[in-house]
Protein backbone atom coordinates (compact mmCIF):
# COMPACT_ATOMS: atom_id res chain seq x y z
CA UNK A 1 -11.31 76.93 -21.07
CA UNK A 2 -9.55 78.92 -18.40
CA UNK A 3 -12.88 80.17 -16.81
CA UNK A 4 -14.29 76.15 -16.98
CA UNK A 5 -11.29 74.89 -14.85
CA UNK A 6 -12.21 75.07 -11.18
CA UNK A 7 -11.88 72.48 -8.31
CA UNK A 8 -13.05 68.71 -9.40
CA UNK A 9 -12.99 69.88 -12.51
CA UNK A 10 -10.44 67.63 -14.29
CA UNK A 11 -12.09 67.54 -17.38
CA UNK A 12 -11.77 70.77 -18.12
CA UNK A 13 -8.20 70.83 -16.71
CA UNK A 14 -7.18 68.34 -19.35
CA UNK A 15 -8.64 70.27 -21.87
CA UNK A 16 -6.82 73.05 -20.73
CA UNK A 17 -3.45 71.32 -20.89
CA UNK A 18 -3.78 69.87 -24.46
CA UNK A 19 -5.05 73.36 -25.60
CA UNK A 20 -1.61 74.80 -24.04
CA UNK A 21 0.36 71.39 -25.66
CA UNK A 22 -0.77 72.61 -28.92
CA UNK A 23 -1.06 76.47 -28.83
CA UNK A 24 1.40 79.19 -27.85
CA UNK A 25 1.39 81.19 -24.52
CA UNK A 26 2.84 84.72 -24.34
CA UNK A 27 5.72 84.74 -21.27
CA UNK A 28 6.21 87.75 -19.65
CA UNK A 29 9.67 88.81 -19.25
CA UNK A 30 11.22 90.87 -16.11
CA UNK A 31 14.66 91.50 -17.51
CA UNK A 32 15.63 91.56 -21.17
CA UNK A 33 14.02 90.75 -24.25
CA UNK A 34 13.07 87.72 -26.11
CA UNK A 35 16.33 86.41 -27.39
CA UNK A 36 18.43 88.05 -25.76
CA UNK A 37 21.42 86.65 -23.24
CA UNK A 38 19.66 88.51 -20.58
CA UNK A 39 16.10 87.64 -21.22
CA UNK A 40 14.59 86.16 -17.43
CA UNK A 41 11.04 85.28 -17.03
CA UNK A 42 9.06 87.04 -14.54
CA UNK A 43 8.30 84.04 -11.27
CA UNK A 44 5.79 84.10 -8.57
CA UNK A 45 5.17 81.76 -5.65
CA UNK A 46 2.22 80.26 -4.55
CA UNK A 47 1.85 77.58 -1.85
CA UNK A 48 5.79 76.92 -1.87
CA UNK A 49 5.61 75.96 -5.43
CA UNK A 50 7.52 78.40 -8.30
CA UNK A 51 5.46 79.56 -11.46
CA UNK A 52 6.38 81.54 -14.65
CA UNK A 53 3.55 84.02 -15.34
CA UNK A 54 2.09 84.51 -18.78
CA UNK A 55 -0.77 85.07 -20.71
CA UNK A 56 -2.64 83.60 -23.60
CA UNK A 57 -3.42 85.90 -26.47
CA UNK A 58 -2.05 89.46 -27.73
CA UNK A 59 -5.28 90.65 -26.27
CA UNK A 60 -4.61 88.98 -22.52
CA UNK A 61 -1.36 90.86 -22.72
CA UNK A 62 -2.92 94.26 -23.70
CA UNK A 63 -5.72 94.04 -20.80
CA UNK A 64 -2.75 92.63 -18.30
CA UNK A 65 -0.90 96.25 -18.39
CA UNK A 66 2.35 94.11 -18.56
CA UNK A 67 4.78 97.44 -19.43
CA UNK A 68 8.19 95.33 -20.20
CA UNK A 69 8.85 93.28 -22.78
CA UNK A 70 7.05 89.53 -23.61
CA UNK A 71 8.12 86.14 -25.65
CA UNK A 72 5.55 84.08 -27.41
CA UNK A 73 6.99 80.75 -27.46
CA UNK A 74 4.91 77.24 -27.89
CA UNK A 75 3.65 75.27 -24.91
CA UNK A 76 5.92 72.29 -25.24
CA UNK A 77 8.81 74.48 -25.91
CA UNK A 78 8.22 76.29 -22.36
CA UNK A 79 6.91 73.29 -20.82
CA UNK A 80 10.29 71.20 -22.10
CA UNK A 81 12.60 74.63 -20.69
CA UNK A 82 10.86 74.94 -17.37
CA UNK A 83 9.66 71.34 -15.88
CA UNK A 84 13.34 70.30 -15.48
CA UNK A 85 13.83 73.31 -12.89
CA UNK A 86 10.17 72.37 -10.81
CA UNK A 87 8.76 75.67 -12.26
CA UNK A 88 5.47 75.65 -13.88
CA UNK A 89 3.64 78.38 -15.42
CA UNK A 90 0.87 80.85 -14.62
CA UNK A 91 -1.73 81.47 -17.21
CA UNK A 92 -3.23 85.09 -17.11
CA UNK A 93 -2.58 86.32 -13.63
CA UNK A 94 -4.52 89.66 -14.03
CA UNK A 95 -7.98 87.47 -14.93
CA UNK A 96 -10.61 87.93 -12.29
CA UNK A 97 -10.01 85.25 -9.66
CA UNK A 98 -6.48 85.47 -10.59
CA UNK A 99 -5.96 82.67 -13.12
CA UNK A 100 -5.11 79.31 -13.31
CA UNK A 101 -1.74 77.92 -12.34
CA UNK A 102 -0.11 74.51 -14.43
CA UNK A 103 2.33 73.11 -11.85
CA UNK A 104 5.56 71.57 -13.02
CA UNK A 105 4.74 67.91 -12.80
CA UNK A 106 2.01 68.61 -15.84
CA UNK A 107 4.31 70.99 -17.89
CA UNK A 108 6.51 67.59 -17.82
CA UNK A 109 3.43 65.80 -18.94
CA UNK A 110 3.02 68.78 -21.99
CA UNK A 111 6.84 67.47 -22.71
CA UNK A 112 6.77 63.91 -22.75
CA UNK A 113 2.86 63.65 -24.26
CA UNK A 114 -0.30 63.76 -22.32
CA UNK A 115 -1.55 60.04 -23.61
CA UNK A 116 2.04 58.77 -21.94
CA UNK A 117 1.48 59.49 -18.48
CA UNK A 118 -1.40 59.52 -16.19
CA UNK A 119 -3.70 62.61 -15.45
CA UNK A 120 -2.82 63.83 -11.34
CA UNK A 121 -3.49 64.55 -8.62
CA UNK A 122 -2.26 60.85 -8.23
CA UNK A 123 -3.47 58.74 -5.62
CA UNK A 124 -0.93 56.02 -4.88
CA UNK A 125 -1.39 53.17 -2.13
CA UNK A 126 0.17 49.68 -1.64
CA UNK A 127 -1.49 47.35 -4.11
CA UNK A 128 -4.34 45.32 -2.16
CA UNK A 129 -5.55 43.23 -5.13
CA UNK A 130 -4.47 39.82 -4.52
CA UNK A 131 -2.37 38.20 -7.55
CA UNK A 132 0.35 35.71 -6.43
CA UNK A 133 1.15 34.02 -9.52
CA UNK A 134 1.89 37.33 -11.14
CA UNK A 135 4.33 38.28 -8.56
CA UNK A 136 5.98 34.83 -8.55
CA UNK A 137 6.29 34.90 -12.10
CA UNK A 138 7.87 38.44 -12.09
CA UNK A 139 10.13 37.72 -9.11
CA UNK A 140 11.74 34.46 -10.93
CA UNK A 141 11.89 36.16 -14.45
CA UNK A 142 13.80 38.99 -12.51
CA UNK A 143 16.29 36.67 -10.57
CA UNK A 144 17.33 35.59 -14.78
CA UNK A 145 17.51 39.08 -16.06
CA UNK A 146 20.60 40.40 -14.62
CA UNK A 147 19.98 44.02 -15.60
CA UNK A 148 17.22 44.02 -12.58
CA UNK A 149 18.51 45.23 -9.47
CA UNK A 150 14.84 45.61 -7.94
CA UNK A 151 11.34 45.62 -8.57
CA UNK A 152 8.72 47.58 -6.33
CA UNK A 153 4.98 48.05 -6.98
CA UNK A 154 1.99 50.70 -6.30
CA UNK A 155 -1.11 50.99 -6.88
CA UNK A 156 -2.08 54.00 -9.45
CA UNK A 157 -5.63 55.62 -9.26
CA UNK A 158 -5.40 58.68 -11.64
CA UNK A 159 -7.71 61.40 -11.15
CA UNK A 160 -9.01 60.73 -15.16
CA UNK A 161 -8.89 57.35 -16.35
CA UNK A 162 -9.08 53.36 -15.14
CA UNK A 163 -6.56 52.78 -11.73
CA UNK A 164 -3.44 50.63 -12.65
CA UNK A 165 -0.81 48.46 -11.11
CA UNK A 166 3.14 50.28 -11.40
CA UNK A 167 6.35 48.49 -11.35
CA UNK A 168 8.88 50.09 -10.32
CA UNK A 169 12.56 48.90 -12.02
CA UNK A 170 15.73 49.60 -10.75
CA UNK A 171 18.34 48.54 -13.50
CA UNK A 172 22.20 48.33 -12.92
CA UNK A 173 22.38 50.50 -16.31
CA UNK A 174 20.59 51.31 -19.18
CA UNK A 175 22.59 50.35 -22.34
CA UNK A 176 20.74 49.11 -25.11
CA UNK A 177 21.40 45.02 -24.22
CA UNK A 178 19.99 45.86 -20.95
CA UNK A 179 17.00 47.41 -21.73
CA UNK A 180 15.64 45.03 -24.19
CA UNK A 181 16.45 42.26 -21.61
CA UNK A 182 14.10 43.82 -19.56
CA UNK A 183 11.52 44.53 -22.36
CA UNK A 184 11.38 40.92 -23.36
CA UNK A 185 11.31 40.05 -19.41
CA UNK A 186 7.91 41.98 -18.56
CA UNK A 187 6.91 40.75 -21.88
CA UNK A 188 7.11 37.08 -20.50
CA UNK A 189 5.61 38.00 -17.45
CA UNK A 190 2.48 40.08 -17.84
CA UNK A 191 1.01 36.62 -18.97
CA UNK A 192 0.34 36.19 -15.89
CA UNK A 193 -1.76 39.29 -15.49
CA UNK A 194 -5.22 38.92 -14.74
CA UNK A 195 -7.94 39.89 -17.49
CA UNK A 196 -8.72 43.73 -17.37
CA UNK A 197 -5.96 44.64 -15.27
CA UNK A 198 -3.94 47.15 -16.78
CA UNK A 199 -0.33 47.11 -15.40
CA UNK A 200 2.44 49.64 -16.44
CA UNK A 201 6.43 50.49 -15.55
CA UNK A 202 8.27 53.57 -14.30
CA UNK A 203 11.83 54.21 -14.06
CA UNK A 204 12.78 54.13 -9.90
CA UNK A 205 16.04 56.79 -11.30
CA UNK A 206 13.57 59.12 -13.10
CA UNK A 207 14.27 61.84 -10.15
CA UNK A 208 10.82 63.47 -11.75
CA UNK A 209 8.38 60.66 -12.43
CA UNK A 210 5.64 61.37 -9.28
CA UNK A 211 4.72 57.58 -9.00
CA UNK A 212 9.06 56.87 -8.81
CA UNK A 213 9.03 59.46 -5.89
CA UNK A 214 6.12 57.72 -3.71
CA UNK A 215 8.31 54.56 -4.53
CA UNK A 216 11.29 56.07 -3.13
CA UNK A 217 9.95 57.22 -0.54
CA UNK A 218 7.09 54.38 1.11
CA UNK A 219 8.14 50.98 -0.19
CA UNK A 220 10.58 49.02 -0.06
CA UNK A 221 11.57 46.11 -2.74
CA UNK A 222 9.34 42.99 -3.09
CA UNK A 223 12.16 41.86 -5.03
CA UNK A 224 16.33 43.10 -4.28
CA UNK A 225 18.66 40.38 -6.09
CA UNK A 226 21.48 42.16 -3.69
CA UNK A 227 19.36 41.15 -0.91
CA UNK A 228 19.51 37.61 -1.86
CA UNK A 229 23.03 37.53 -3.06
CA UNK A 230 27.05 36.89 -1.48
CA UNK A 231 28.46 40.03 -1.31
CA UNK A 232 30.60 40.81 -4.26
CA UNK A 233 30.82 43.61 -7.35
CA UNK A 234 27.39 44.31 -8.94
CA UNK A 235 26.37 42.41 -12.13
CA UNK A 236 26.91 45.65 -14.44
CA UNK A 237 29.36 47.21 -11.98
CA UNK A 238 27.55 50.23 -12.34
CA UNK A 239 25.05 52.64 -10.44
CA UNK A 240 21.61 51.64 -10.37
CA UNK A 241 18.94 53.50 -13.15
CA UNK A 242 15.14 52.72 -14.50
CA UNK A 243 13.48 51.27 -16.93
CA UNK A 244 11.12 54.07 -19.31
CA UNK A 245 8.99 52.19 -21.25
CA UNK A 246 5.81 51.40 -19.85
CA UNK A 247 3.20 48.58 -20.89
């Protein structure tokens, strides 16, 4: 799979990722061995971005001339210990044409499942498909759910699979009550939704969510209930976090 993956290739790339989901990868260790209090994976840098360089079989590591010690450890298991930090991992460094690099934002998708979120590179624009009554109906239900601090959309054009319309949800907090207000909310509202047009959610405080960055960063709220209201304490009197589940 490694020597299929090449530029425009996504295919392949998937393929590579759910073969590293459900196999085992053998991380080479600069300091310590595996288990110990000391044990540090070896890093590299490439384009600005941080990697963890390993290989793939027993037989990798023989032909790699790695002298120190190694840890075999699943792929979610170093995918859920290293996409937290924004390090990814390097699979067989010593290959010719040096390898093939899995950046953090897919190791998260190795954590969380690779069905749950969308296949990058991402390309994310402001929505031009035209549906009014949508938005009207998602701006009023959100005025009555008072978990909703503000709603912000994109449009979602993964680089594998159909494009899709994102809300983004700011909630005041994220207790139970709250959430399931907000469930039953979108629930009520994607009624409105066109035939065919698939439409989906993502948390505006999930600091690792790539569509919640773009959010943060080039839109501003088609809907902010403190926008629109006196000045006063906040409904939940507490900081402002996202919604997770997606439709």
């Amino acid at each position: 799979m490694l020597r299929q993956v090449e530029p425009g290739r996504f295919d392949a790339y998937e393929s590579l990722l759910r073969a590293v989901a459900g196999g085992q990868v053998w991380m080479l260790l600069w300091n310590g061995t595996a288990g110990s209090p000391d044990a540090q994976y070896g890093n590299m840098d490439v384009e600005g971005l941080g990697y963890a360089p390993c290989v793939t079989s027993a037989r990798e590591l023989a032909a790699s001339g790695w002298n120190r010690a190694h840890e075999v450890v699943t792929g979610r298991d170093i995918a859920r210990a290293l996409f937290p930090d924004h390090w990814g991992i390097w699979l067989n460094p010593h290959a010719p044409g040096g390898g093939v690099g899995i950046p953090w934002l897919d190791l998260r998708r190795i954590a969380t499942g690779l069905d749950r979120l969308p296949a990058g590179p991402l390309t994310l624009s402001e929505p031009a498909i035209e549906i009014p009554q949508f938005y009207a109906l998602l701006t009023q239900n959100a005025h009555r759910t008072p978990a909703i601090r503000s709603l912000r959309r994109v449009w979602v054009q993964p680089s594998l699979g159909v494009p899709y319309l994102a809300i983004g949800l700011d909630l005041y907090d994220t207790n139970r009550a709250a959430v399931e207000s907000v469930r039953a909310m979108m629930a009520q509202t994607v009624v409105a939704v066109p035939d065919g047009l698939p439409v989906s959610t993502v948390a505006m405080s999930d600091e690792y969510d790539p569509v919640a960055m773009w959010l943060r960063a080039h839109t501003r709220p088609f809907y902010d209930r403190e926008a629109h209201a006196p000045a006063g304490p906040s409904p939940a009197g507490a900081p402002g976090y996202g919604y997770p589940q997606a439709y």
